[in-house]
C-alpha atoms as a PDB file:
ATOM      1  CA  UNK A   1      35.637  24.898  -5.337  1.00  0.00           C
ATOM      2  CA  UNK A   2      38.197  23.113  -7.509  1.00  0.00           C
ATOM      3  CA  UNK A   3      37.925  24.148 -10.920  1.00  0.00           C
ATOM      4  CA  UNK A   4      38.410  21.658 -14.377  1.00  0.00           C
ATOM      5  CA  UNK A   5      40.473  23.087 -17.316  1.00  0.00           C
ATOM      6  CA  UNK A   6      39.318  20.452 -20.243  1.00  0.00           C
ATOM      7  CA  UNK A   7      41.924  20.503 -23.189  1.00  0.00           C
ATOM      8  CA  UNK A   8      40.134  21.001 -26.481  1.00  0.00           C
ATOM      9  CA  UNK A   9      42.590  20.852 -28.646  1.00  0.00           C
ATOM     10  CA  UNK A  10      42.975  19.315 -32.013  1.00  0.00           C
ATOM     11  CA  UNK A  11      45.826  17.155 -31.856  1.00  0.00           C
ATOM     12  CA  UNK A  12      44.323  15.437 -28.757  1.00  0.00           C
ATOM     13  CA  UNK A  13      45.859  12.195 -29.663  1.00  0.00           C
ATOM     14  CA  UNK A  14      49.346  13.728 -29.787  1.00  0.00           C
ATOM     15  CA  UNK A  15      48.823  15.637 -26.654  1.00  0.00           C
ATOM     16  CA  UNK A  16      47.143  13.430 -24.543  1.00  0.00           C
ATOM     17  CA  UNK A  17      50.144  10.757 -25.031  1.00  0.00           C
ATOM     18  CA  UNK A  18      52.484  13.640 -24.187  1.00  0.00           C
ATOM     19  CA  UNK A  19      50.981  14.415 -21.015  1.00  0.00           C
ATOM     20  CA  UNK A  20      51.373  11.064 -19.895  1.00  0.00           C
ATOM     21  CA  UNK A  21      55.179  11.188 -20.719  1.00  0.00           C
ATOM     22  CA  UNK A  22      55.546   8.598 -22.924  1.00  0.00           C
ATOM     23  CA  UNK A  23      58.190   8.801 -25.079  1.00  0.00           C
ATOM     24  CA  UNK A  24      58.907   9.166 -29.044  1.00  0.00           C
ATOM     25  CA  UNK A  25      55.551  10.326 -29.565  1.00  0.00           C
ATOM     26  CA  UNK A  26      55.334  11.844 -33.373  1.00  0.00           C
ATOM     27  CA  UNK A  27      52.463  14.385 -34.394  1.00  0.00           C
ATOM     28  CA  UNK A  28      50.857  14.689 -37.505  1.00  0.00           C
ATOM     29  CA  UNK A  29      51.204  18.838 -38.868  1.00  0.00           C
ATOM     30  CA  UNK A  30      48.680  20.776 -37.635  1.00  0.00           C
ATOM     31  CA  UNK A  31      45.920  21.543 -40.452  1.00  0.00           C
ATOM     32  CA  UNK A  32      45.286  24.862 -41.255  1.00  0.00           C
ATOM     33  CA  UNK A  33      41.873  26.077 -39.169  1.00  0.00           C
ATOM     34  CA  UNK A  34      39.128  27.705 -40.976  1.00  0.00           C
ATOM     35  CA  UNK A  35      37.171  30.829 -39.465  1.00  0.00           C
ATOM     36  CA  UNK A  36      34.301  28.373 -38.375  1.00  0.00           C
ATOM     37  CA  UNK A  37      36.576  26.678 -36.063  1.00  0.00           C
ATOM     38  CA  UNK A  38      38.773  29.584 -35.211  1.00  0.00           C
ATOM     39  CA  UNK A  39      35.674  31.593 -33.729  1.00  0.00           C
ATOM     40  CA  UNK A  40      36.252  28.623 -30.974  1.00  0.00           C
ATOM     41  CA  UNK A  41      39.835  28.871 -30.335  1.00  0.00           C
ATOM     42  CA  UNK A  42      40.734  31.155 -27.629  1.00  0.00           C
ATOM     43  CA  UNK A  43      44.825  31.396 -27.696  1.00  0.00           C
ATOM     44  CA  UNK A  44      46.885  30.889 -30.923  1.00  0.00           C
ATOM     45  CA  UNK A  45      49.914  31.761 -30.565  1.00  0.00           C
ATOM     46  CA  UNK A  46      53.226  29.283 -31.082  1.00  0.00           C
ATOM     47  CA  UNK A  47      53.263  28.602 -27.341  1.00  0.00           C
ATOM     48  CA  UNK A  48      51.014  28.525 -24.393  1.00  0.00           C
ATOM     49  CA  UNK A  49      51.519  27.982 -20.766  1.00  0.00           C
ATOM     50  CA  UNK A  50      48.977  26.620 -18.727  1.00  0.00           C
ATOM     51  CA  UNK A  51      50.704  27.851 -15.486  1.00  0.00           C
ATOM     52  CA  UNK A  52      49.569  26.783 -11.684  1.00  0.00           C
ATOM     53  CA  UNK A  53      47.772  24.137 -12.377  1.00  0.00           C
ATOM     54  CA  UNK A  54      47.074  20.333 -10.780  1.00  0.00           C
ATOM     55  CA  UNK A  55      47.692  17.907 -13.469  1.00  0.00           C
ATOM     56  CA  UNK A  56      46.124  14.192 -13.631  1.00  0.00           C
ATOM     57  CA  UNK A  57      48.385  12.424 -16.243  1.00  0.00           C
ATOM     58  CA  UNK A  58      45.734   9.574 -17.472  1.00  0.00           C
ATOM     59  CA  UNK A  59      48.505   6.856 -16.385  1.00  0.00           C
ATOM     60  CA  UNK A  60      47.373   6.127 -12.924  1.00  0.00           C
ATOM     61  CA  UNK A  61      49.408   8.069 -11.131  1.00  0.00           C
ATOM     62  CA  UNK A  62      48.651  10.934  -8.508  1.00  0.00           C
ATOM     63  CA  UNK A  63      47.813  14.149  -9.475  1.00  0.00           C
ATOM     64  CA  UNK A  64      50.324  16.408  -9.084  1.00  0.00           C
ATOM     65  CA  UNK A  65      49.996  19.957  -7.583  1.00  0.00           C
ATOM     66  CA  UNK A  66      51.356  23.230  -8.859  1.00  0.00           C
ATOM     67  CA  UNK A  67      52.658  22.488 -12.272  1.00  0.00           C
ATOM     68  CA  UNK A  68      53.452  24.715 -15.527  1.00  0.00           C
ATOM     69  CA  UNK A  69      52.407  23.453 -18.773  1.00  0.00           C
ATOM     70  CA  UNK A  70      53.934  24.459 -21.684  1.00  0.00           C
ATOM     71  CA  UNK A  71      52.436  23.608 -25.244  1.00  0.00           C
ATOM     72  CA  UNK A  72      54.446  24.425 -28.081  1.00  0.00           C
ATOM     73  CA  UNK A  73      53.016  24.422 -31.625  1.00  0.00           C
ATOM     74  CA  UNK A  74      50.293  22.300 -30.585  1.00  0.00           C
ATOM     75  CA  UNK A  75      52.202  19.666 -28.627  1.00  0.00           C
ATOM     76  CA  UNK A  76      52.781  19.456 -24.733  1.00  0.00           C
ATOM     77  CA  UNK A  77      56.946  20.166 -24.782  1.00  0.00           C
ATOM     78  CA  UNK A  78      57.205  19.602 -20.870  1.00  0.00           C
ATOM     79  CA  UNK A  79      55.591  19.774 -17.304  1.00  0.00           C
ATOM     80  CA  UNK A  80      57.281  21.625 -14.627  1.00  0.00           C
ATOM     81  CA  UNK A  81      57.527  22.863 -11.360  1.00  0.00           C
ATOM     82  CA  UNK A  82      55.052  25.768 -11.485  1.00  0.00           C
ATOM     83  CA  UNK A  83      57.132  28.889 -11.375  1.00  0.00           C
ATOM     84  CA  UNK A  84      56.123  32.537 -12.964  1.00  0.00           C
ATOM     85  CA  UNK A  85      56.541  33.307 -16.158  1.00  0.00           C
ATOM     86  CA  UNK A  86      57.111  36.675 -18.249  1.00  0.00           C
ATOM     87  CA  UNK A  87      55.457  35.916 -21.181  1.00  0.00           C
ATOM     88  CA  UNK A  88      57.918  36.592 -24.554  1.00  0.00           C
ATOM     89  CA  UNK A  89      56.736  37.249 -28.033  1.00  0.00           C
ATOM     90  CA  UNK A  90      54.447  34.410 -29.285  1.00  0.00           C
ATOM     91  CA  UNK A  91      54.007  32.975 -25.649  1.00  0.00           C
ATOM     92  CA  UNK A  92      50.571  33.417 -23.770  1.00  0.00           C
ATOM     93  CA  UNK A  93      50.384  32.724 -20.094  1.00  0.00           C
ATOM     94  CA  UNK A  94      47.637  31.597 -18.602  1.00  0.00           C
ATOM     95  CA  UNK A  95      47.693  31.970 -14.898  1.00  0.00           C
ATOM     96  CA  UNK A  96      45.757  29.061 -13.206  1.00  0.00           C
ATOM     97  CA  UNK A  97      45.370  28.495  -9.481  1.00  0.00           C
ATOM     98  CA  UNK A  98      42.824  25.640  -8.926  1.00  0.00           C
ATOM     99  CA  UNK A  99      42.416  24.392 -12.444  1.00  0.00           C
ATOM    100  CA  UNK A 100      43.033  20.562 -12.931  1.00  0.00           C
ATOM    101  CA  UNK A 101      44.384  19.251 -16.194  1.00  0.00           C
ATOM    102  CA  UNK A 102      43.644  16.030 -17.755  1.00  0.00           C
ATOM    103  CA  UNK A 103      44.134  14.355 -21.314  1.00  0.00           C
ATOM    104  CA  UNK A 104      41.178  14.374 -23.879  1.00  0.00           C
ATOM    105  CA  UNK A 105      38.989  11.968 -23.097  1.00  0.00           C
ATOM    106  CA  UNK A 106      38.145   9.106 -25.326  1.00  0.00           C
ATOM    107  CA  UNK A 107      34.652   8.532 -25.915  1.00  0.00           C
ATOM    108  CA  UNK A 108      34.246   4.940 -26.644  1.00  0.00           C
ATOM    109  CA  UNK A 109      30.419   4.609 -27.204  1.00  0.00           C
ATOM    110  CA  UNK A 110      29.089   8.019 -28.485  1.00  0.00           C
ATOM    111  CA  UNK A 111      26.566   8.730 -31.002  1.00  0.00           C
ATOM    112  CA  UNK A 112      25.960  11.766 -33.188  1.00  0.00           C
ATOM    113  CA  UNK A 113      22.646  11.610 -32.931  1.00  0.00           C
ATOM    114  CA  UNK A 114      19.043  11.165 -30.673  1.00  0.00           C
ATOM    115  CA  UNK A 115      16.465   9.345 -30.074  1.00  0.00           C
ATOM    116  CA  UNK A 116      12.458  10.681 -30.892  1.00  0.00           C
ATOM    117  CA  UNK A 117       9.724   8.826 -29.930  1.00  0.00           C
ATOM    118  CA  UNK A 118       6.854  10.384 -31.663  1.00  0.00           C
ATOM    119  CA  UNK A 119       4.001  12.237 -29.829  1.00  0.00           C
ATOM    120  CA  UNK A 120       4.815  10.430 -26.414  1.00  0.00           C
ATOM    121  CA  UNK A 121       2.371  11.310 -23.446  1.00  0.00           C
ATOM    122  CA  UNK A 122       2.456   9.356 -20.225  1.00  0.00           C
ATOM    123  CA  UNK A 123      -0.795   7.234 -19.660  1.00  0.00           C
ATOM    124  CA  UNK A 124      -1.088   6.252 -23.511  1.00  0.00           C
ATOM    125  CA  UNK A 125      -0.940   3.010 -24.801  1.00  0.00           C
ATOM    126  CA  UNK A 126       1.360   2.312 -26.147  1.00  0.00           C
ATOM    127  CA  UNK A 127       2.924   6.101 -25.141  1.00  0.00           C
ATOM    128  CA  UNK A 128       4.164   7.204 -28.258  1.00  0.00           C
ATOM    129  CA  UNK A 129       3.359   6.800 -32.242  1.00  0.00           C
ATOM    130  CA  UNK A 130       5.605   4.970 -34.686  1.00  0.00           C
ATOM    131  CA  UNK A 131       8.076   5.005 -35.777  1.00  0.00           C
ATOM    132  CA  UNK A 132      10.390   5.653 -33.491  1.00  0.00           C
ATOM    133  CA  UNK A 133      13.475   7.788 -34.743  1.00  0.00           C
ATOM    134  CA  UNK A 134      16.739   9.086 -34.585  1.00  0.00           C
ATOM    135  CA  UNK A 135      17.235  12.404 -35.615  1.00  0.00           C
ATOM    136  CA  UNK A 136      21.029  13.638 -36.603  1.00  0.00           C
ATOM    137  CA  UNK A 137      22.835  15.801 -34.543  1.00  0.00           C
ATOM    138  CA  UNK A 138      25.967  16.569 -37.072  1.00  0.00           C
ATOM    139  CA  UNK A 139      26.297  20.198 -36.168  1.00  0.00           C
ATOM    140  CA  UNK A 140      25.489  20.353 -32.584  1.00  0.00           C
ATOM    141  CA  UNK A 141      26.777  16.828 -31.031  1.00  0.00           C
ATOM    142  CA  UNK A 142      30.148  17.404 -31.765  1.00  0.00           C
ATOM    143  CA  UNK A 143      30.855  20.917 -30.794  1.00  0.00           C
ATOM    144  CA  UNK A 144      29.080  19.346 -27.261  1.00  0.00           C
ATOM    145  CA  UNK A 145      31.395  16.356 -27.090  1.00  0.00           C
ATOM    146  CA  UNK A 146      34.521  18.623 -27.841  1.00  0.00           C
ATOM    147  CA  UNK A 147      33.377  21.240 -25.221  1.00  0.00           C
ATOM    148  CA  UNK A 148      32.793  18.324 -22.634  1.00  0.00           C
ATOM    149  CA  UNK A 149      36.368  17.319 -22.956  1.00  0.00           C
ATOM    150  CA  UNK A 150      36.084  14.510 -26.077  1.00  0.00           C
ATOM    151  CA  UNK A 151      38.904  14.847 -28.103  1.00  0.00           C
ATOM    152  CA  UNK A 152      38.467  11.225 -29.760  1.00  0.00           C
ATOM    153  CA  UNK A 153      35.568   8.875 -29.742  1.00  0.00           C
ATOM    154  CA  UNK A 154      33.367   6.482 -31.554  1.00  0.00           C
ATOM    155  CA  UNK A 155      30.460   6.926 -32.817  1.00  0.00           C
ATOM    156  CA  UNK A 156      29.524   3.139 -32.237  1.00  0.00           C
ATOM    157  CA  UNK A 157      26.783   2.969 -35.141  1.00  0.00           C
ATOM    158  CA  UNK A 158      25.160   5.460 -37.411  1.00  0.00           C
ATOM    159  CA  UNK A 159      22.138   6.166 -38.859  1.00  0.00           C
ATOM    160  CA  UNK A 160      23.319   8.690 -41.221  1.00  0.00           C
ATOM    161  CA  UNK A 161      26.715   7.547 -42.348  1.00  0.00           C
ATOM    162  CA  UNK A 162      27.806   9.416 -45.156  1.00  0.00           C
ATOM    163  CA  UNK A 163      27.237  12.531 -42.553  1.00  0.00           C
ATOM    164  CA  UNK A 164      29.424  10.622 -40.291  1.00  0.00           C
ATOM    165  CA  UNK A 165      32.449  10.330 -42.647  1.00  0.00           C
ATOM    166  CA  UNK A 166      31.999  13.429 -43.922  1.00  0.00           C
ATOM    167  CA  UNK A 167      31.886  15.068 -40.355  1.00  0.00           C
ATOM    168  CA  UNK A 168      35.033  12.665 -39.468  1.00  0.00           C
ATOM    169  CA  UNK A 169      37.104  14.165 -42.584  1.00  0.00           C
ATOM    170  CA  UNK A 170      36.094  17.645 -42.089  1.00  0.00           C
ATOM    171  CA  UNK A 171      36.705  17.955 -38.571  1.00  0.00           C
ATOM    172  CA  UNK A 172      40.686  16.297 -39.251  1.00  0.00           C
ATOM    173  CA  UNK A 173      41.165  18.790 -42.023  1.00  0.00           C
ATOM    174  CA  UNK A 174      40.736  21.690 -39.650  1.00  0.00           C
ATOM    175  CA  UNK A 175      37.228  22.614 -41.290  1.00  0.00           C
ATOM    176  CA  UNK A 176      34.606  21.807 -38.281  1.00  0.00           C
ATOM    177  CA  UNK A 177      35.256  21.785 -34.663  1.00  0.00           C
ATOM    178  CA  UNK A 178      35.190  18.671 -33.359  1.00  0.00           C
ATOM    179  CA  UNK A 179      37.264  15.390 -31.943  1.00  0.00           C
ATOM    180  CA  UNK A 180      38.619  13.415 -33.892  1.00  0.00           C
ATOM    181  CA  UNK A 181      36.016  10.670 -34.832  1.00  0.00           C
ATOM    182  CA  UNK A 182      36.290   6.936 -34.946  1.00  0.00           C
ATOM    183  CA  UNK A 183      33.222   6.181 -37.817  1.00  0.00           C
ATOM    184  CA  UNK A 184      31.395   2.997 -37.272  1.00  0.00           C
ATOM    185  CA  UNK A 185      29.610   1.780 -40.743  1.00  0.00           C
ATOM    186  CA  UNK A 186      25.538   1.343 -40.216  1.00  0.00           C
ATOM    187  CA  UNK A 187      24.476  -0.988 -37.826  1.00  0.00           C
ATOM    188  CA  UNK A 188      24.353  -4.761 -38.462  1.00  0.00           C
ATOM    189  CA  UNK A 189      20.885  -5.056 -38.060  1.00  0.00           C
ATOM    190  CA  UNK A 190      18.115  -7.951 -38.768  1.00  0.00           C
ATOM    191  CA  UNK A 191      14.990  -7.965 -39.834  1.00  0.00           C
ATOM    192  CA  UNK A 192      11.595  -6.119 -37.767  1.00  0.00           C
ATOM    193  CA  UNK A 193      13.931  -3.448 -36.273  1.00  0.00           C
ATOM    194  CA  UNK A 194      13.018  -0.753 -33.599  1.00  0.00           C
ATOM    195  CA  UNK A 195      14.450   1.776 -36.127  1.00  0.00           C
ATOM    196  CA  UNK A 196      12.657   2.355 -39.478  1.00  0.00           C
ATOM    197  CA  UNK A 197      16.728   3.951 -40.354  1.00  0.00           C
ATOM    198  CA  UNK A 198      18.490   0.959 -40.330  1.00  0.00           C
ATOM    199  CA  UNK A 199      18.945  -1.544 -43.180  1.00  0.00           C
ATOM    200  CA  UNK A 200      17.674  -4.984 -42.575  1.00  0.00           C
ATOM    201  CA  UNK A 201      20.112  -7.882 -43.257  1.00  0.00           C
ATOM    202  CA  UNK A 202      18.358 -10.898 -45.460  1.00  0.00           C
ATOM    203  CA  UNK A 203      21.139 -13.205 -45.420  1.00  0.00           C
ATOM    204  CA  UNK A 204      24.725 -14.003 -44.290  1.00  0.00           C
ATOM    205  CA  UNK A 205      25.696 -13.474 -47.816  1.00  0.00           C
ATOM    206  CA  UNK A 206      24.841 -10.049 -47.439  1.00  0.00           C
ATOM    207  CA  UNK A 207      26.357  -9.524 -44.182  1.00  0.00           C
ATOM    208  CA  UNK A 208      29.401  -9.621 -45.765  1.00  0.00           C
ATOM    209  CA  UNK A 209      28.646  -7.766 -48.996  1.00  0.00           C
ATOM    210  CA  UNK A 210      27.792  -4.584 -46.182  1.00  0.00           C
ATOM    211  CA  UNK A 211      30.748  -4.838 -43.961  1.00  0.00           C
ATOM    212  CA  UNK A 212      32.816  -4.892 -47.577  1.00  0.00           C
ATOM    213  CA  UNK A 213      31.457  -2.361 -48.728  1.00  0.00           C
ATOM    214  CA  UNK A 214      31.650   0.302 -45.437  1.00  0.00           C
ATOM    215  CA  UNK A 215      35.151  -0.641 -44.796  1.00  0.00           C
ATOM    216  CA  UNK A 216      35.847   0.384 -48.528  1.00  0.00           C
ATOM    217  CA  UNK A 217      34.376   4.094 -48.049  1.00  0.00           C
ATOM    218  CA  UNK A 218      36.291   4.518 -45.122  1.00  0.00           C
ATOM    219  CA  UNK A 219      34.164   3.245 -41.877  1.00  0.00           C
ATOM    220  CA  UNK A 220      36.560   1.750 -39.209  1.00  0.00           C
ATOM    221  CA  UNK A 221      34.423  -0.411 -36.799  1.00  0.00           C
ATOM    222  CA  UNK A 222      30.936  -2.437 -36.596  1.00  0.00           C
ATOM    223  CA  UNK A 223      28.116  -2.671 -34.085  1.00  0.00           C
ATOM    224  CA  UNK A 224      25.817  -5.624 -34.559  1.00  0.00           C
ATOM    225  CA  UNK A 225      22.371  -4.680 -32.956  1.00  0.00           C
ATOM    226  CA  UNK A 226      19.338  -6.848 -31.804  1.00  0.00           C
ATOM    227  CA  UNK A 227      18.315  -8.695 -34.787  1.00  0.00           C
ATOM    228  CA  UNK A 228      21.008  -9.822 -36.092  1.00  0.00           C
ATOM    229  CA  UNK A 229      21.090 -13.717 -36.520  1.00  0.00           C
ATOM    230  CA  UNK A 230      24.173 -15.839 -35.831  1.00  0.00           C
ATOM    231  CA  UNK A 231      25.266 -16.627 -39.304  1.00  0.00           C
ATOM    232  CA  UNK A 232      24.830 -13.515 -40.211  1.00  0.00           C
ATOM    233  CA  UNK A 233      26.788 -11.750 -37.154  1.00  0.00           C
ATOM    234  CA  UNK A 234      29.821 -14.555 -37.706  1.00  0.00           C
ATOM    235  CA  UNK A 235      30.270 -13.411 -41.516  1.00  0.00           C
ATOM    236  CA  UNK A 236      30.094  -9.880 -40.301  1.00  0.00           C
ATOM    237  CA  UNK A 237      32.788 -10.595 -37.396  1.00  0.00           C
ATOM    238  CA  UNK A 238      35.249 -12.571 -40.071  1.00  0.00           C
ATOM    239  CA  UNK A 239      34.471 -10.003 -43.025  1.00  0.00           C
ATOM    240  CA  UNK A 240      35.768  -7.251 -40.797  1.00  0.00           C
ATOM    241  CA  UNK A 241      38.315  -8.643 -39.207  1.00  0.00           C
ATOM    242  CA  UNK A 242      39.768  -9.677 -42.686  1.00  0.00           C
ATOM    243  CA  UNK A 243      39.725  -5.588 -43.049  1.00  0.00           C
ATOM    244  CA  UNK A 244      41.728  -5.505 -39.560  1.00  0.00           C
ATOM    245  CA  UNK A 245      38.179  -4.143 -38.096  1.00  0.00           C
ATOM    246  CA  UNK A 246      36.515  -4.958 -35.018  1.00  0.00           C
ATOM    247  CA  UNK A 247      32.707  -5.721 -34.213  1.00  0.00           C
ATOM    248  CA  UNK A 248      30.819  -4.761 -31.075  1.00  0.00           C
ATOM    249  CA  UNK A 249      27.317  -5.758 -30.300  1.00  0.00           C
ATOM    250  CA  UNK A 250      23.738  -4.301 -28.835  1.00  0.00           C
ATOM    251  CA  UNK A 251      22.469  -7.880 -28.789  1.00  0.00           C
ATOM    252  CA  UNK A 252      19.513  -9.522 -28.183  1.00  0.00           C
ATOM    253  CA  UNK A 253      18.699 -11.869 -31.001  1.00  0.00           C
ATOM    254  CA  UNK A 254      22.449 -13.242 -30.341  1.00  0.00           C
ATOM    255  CA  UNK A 255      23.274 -14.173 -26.452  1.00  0.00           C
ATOM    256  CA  UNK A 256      26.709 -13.363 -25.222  1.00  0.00           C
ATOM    257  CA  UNK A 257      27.940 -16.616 -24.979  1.00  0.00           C
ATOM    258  CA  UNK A 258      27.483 -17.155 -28.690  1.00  0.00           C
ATOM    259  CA  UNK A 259      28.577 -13.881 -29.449  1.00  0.00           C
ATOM    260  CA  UNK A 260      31.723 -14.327 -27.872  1.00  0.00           C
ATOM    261  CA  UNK A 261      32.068 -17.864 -29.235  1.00  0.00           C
ATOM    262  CA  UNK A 262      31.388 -15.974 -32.923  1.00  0.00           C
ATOM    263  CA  UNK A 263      34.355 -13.590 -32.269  1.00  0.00           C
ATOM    264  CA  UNK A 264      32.937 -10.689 -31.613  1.00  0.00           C
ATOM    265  CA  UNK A 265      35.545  -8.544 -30.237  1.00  0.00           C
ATOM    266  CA  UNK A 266      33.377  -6.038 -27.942  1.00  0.00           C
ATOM    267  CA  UNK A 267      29.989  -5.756 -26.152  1.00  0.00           C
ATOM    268  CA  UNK A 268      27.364  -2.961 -24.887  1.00  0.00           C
ATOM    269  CA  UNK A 269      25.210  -2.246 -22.357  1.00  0.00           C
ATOM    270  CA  UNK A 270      26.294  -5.127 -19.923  1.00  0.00           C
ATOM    271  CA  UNK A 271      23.903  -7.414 -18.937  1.00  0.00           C
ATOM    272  CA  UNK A 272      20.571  -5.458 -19.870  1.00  0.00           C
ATOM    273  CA  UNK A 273      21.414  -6.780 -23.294  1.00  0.00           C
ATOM    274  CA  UNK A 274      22.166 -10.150 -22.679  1.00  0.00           C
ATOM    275  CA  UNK A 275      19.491 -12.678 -23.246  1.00  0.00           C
ATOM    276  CA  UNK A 276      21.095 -16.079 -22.247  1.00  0.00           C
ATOM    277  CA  UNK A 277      18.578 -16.735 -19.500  1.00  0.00           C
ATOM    278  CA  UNK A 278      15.844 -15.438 -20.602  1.00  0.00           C
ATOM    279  CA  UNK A 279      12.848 -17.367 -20.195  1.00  0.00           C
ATOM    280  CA  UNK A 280      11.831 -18.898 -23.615  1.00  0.00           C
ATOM    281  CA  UNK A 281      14.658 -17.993 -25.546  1.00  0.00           C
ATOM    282  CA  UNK A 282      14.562 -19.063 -29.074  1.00  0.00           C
ATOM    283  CA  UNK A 283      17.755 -19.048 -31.232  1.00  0.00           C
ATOM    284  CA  UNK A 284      18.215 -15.643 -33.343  1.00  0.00           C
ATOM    285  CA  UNK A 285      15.215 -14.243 -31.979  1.00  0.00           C
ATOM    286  CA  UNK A 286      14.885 -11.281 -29.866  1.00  0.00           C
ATOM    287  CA  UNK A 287      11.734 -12.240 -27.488  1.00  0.00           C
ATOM    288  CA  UNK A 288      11.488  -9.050 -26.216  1.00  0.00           C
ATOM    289  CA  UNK A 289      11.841  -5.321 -27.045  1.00  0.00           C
ATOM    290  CA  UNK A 290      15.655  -4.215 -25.781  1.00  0.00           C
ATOM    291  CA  UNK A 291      16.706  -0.720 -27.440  1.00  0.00           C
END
């Protein structure tokens, strides 16, 4: 059975744009790894050689068969014709056979947390108790992500966003193990939300005041969720893009025709969120429950 060897290392970015040979590719220094992270790196020396193994570049090409690796100070140097290797001082070898290789994977809609539905037993109703929640997962979600292959991703709104950017810094300075995370400020939320955790948006006004404010303490995207109202989305959409920010969207209150007529640059879910022919749509009202 063919075998997956998932890169988690920390200058994904860097390696993953190596592996796909493109050229001139610069890497930030390596930060120095604490002993929380280091009980989850296997080989440290200067160079490694992933040796015998099929590699899938990420470009659309075809995988290629029998190849040598070599990673040198945390960057892929070159991909070769698999030959073997005596390993020298400050190499490691690893031999191979039926591992494939790929680039980290970019996560584009993760979150770092869950969702709880209190007390829920089938045959109640309703089948669970409010409110409905959505517990953290700062230590374990990310170690999970990484160890699935994640080496960047999004978290693509947050409940607990200080933990977020916090998380974000920590794991870049070599602190936590983690990818490298793309923190999206609260959600852009309306009022009567599904989530007692979110803040509840009383006026375009304020819309922008929020996305101000998170793109000050360092957030770097938006998601706009179901009750959101249209004035209040397009301040959102121009206040971040004035930041060079983007906005995606869990809609429902907003269809995706006026969504995309606001500007919004991304959307989620496909078409179980989108409420343009719904029967009795009213405008900026969600008519019924989407999470």
């Amino acid at each position: 059975m063919e075998r997956n060897l998932r890169l988690t290392l920390f200058a994904s970015a860097c390696l993953s744009a190596a592996a796909s040979a493109v050229p001139g590719v610069l890497c930030a220094a390596q930060p120095v790894l604490s002993q929380e992270v280091l009980q989850y790196v296997r080989v440290q020396t200067p160079t490694i050689v992933l040796s015998h193994v099929r590699v899938i570049d990420g470009t659309g090409s075809a995988a290629v068969e029998n190849r040598n690796i070599v990673i040198e100070n945390g960057r892929i140097a070159r991909i070769e014709a698999a030959a073997d290797i005596v390993a020298a001082a400050g190499t490691t070898v690893l031999d191979l056979p039926g591992y494939t290789v790929i680039p980290g994977i970019v996560g584009m809609h993760n979150h770092l947390y869950y969702i709880a539905r209190p007390n829920m037993q089938a045959g109640k109703d309703p089948p669970f108790e409010a409110p409905v929640l959505a517990p953290q997962m700062t230590f374990s979600a990310p170690r999970l992500y990484l160890a699935s292959g994640v080496t960047t991703m999004r978290t693509t709104g947050s409940v607990e966003p200080y933990a977020d950017l916090n998380l974000r810094d920590q794991i870049d300075s070599g602190l936590l193990p983690g990818p490298h995370i793309d923190a999206t400020a609260p959600y852009l939320e309306g009022p009567n939300s599904y989530f007692i955790q979110m803040h509840q948006l009383r006026s375009p006004q304020e819309a922008t005041q929020f996305v101000d404010y998170w793109a000050s303490v360092g957030a770097t995207s938006y998601k706009a969720y179901m009750n959101i109202t249209r004035a209040e989305l397009k301040t959102a959409i121009d206040a971040a893009h004035k930041h060079g920010l983007k906005v995606t969207g869990h809609l429902c209150s907003v269809t995706y025709p006026e969504a995309a007529e606001l500007g919004i640059d991304d959307l989620e879910h496909g078409f179980f969120v989108n409420t343009q022919l719904d029967a009795g749509k009213k405008p900026d009202e969600c008519g019924c429950l989407k999470n």
